[in-house]
Protein backbone atom coordinates (compact mmCIF):
# COMPACT_ATOMS: atom_id res chain seq x y z
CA UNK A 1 -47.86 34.00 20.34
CA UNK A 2 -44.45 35.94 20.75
CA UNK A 3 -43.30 36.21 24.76
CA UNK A 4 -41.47 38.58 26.45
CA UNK A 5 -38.92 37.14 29.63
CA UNK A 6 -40.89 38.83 32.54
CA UNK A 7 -38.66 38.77 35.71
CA UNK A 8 -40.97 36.83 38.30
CA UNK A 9 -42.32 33.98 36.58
CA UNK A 10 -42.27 30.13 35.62
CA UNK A 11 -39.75 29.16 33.17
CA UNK A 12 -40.05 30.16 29.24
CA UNK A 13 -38.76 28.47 26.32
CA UNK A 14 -37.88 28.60 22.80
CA UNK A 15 -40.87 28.31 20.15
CA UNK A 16 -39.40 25.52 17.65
CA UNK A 17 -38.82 27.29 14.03
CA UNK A 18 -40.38 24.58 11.84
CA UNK A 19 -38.83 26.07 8.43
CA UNK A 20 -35.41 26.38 9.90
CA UNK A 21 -34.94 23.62 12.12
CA UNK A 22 -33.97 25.76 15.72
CA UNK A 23 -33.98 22.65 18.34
CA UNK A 24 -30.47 22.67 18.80
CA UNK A 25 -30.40 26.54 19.55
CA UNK A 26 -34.17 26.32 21.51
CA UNK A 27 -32.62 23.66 23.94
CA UNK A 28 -29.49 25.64 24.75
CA UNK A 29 -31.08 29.24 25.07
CA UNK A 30 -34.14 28.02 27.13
CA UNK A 31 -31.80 27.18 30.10
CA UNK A 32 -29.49 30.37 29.79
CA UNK A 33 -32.44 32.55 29.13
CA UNK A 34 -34.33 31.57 32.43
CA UNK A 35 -30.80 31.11 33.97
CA UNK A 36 -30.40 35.33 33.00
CA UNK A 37 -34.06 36.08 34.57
CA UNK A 38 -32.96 35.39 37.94
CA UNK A 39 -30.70 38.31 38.41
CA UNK A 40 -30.30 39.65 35.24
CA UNK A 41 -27.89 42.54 35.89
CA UNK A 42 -25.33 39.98 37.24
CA UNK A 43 -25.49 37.28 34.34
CA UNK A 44 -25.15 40.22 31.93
CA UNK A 45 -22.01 41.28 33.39
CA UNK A 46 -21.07 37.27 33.40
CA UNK A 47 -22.26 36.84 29.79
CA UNK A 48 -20.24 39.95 28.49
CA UNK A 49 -16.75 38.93 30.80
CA UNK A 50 -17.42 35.90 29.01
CA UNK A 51 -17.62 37.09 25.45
CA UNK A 52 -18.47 35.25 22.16
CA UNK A 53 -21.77 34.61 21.59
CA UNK A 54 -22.69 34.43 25.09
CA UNK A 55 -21.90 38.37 25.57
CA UNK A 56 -24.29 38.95 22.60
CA UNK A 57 -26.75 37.20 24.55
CA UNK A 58 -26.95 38.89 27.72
CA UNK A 59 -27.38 41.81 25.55
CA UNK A 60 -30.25 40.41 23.92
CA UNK A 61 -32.03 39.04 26.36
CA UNK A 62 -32.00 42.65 28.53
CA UNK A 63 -34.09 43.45 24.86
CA UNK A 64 -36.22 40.73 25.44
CA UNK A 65 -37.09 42.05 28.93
CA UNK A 66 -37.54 45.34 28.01
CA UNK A 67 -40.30 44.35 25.56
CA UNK A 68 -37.97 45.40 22.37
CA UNK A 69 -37.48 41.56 20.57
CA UNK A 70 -38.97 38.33 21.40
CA UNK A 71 -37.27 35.74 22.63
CA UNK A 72 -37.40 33.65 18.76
CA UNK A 73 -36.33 36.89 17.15
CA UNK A 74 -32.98 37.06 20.06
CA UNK A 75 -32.30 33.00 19.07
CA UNK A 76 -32.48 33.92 15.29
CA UNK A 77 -30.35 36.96 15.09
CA UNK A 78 -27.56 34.84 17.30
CA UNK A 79 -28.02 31.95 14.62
CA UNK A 80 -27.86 34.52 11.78
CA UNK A 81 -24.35 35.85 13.12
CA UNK A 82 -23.28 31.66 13.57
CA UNK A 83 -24.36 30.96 10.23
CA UNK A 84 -22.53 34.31 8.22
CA UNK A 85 -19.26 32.83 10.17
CA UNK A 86 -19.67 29.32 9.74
CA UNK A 87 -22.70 28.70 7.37
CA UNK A 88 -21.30 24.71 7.00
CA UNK A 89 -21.84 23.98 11.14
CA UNK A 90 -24.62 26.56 11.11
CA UNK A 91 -26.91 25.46 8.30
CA UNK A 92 -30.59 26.81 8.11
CA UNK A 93 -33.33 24.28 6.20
CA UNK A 94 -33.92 21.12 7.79
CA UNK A 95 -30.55 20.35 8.94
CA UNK A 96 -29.86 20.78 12.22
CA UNK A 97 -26.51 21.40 14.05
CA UNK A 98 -25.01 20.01 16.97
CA UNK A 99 -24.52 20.95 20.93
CA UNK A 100 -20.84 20.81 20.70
CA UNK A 101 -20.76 23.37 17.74
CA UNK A 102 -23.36 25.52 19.80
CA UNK A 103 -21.01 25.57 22.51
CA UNK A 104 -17.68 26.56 21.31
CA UNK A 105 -19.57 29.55 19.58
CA UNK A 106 -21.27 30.27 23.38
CA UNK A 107 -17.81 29.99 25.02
CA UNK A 108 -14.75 31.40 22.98
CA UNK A 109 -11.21 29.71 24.15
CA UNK A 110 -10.40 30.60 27.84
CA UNK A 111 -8.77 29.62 30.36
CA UNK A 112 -9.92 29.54 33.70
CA UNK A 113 -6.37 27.15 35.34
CA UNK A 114 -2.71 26.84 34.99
CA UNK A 115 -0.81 23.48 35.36
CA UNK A 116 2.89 22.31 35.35
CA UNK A 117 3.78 18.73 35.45
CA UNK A 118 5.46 16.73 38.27
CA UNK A 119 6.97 13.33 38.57
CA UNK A 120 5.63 11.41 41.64
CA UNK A 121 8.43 9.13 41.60
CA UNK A 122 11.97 11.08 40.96
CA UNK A 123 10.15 14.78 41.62
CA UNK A 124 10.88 16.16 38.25
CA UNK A 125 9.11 19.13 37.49
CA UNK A 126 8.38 20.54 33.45
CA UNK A 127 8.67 24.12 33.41
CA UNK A 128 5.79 24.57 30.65
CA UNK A 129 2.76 26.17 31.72
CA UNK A 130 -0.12 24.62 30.95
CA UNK A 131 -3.93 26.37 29.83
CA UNK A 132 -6.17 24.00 31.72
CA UNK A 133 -9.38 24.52 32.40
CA UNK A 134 -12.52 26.10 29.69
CA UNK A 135 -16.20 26.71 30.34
CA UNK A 136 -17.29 24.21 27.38
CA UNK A 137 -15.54 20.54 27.95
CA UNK A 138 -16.17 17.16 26.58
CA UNK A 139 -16.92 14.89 29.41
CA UNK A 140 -16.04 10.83 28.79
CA UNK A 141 -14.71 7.68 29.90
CA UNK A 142 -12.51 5.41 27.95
CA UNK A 143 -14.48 2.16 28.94
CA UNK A 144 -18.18 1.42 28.76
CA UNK A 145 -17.68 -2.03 30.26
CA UNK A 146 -16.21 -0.53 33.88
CA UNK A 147 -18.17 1.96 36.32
CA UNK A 148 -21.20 -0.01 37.23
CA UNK A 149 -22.23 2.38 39.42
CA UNK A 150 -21.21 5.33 37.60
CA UNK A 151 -18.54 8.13 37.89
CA UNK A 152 -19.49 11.71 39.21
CA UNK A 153 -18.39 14.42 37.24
CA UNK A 154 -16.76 15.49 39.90
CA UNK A 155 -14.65 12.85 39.84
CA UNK A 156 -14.19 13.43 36.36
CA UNK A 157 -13.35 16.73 36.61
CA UNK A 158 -10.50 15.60 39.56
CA UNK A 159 -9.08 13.54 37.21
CA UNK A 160 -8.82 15.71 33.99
CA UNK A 161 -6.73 18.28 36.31
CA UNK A 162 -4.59 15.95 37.51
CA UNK A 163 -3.87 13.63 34.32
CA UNK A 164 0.02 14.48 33.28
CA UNK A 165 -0.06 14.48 29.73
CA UNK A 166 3.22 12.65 29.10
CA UNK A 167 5.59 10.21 30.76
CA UNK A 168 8.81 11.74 32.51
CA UNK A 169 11.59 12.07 30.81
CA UNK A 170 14.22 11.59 33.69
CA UNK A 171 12.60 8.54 34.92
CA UNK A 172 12.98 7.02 30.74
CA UNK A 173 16.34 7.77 31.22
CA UNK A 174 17.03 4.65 33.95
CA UNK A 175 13.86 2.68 31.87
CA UNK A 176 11.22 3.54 33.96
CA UNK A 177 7.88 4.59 32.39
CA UNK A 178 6.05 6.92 34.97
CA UNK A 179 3.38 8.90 33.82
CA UNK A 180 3.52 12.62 35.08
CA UNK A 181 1.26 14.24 37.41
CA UNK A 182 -0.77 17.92 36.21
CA UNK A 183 -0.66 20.15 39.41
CA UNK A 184 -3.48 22.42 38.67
CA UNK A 185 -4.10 26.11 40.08
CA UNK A 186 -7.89 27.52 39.49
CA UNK A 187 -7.12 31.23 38.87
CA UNK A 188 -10.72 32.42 38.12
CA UNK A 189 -13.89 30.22 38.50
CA UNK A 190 -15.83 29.87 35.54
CA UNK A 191 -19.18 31.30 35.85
CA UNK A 192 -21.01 28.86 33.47
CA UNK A 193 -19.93 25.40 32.57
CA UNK A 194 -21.63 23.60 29.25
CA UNK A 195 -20.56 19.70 29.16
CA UNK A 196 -20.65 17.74 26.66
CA UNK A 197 -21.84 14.10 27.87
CA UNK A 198 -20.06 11.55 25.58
CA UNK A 199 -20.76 8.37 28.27
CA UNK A 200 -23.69 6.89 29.97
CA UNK A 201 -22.06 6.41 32.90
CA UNK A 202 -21.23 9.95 33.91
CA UNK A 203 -23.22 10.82 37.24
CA UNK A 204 -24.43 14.38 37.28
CA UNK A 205 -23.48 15.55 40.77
CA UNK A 206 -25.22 18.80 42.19
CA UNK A 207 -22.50 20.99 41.86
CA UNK A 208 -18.96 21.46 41.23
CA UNK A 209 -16.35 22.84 43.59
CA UNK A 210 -13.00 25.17 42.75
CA UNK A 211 -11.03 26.74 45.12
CA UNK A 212 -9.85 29.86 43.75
CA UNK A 213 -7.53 31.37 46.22
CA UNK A 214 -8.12 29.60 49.45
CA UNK A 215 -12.10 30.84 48.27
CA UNK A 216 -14.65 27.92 47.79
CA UNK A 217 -16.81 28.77 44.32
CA UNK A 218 -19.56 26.74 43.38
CA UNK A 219 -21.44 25.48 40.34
CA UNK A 220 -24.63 23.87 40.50
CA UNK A 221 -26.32 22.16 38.27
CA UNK A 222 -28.96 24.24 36.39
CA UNK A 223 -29.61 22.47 32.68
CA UNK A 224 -29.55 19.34 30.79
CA UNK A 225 -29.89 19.10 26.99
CA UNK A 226 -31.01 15.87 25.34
CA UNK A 227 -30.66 14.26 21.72
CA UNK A 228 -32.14 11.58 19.55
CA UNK A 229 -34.28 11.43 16.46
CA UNK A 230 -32.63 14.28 15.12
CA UNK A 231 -34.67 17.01 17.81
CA UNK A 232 -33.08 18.46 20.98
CA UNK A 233 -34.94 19.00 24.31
CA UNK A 234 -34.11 20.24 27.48
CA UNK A 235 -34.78 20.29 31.47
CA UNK A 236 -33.82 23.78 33.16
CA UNK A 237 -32.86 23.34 37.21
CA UNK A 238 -34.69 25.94 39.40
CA UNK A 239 -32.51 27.41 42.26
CA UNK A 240 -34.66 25.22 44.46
CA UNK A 241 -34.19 21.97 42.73
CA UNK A 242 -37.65 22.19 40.95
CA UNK A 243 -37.02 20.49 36.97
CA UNK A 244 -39.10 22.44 34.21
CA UNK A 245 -38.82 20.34 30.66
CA UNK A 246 -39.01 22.03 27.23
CA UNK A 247 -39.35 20.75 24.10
CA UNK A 248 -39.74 23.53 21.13
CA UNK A 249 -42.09 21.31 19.35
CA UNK A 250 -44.69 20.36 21.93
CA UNK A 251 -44.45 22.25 24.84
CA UNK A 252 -44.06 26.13 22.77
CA UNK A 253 -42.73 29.02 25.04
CA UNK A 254 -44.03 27.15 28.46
CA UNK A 255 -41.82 24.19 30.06
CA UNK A 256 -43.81 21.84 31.97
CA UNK A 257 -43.36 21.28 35.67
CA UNK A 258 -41.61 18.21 36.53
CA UNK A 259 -40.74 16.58 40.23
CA UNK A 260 -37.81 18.70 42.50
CA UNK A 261 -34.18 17.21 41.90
CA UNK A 262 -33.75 15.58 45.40
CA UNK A 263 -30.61 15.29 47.08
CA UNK A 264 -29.15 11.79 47.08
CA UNK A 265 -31.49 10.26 44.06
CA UNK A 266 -29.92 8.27 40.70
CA UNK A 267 -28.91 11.06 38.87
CA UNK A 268 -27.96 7.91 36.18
CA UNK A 269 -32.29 8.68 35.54
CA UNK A 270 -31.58 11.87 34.36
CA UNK A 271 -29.39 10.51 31.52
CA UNK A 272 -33.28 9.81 29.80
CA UNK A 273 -35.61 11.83 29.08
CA UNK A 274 -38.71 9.99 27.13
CA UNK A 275 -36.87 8.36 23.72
CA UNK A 276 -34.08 10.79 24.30
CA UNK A 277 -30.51 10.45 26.01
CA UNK A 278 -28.54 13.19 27.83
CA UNK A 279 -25.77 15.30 25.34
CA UNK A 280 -25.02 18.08 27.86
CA UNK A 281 -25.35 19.63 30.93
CA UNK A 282 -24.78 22.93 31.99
CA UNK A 283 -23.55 24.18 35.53
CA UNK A 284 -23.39 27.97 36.98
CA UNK A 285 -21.91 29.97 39.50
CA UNK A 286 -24.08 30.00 42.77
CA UNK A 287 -24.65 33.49 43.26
């Protein structure tokens, strides 16, 4: 039967549109529709800074509260805008679409860092301003032999501030190849952060830290998505640490209960989920 997103509650989710395949769209709008319950006045103000798709949202699921639309009619007039722009990536039937496609339409292009880059060796510095930093970024390492234990994202994230993204050209001059250093500045923290996982050996780490200012802003993790066999699920992250899993399919509008997301535990676990392997995760602003 049709829902309605009341404000105190267990989670809700997505039921899965069996004509027009919706898994894709059902695992990504579960998490940022219960993410929007919490304090919904604040994440529509986020959603709409943010723009895109993600604007339309918040506007859309303030309908769903109100007892205007269901949540299934708020997921298919979203997809029915995605499709009339990009009907290829956006295909109704039994084709499905993917996370990454999903996500650029969520988070439009921009830019939440500047960089320059610096030579550690002979101090040269490149003018150019660089746009680092977007709410939707694809998340991988270049080796699946290394990283037994796994890299934090993090770490990850350290790193793709910091990687120059060319060697210097004073230090070519004497034949020396020295890679340059990205200094980056965080000039507005992101309120939501959608992942894309493209290695098995990424550790999901509680939150993520910026320093905006000589102000600490953090992210925690709130949502995974997972793929395989051509369905999408997903695991929404109470502000307590208490897991709720959805599938469209099996589990309807209700997500099922799981055990609380201790501190300290293998987050490598939560790269599975039954037959199905991590694609995404999704971090917001602690409010």
């Amino acid at each position: 039967m049709p829902h309605l997103i009341p404000h105190v509650r267990k989670p809700v989710g997505l039921i899965w549109d069996s004509e027009n395949w919706s898994c894709a769209y059902d695992a990504s709008f579960t998490i940022l529709a219960n993410l929007w319950a919490e304090d919904s006045q604040r994440w529509t103000g986020y959603f709409g800074h943010m723009g895109g798709v993600l604007g339309e949202l918040g506007v859309l699921f303030q309908s769903v509260s109100d007892g205007m639309v269901t949540l299934e009619t708020a997921r298919n007039l979203v997809r029915r805008g995605m499709n009339a722009r990009q009907p290829d990536h956006f295909p109704y039937g039994s084709n499905t679409t993917s996370i990454d496609r999903i996500a650029q339409q969520l988070f439009p292009s921009k830019h939440f860092a500047v960089g320059r880059q610096v030579c550690r060796r002979c101090h040269f510095c490149d003018d150019k301003g660089y746009r680092m930093l977007e709410s939707y970024l694809s998340a991988g390492l270049k080796s699946t032999d290394e990283y037994p234990d796994g890299v934090h994202l993090t770490s990850w994230l350290e790193r793709y501030l910091s990687r120059g993204k060319q060697f210097c050209p004073s230090c070519r001059l004497v034949g020396v190849r020295q890679k340059l250093d990205m200094q980056t500045q965080v000039t507005e923290v992101p309120p939501i952060m959608l992942l894309d996982i493209t290695h098995k050996r990424l550790v999901f780490s509680e939150e993520l830290c910026f320093n905006v200012g000589g102000r600490l802003f953090k992210l925690k993790l709130r949502g995974i998505i997972y793929g395989g066999q051509a369905h999408f699920t997903c695991r929404f992250i109470q502000k307590d640490g208490s897991m709720w899993f959805h599938d469209g399919i099996t589990t309807g509008n209700s997500c099922i209960r799981e055990n609380r997301l201790q501190d300290g535990e293998d987050r490598l676990q939560l790269h599975k989920c039954g037959e199905k392997s991590a694609v995404a995760v999704i971090y917001a602003l602690v409010l």
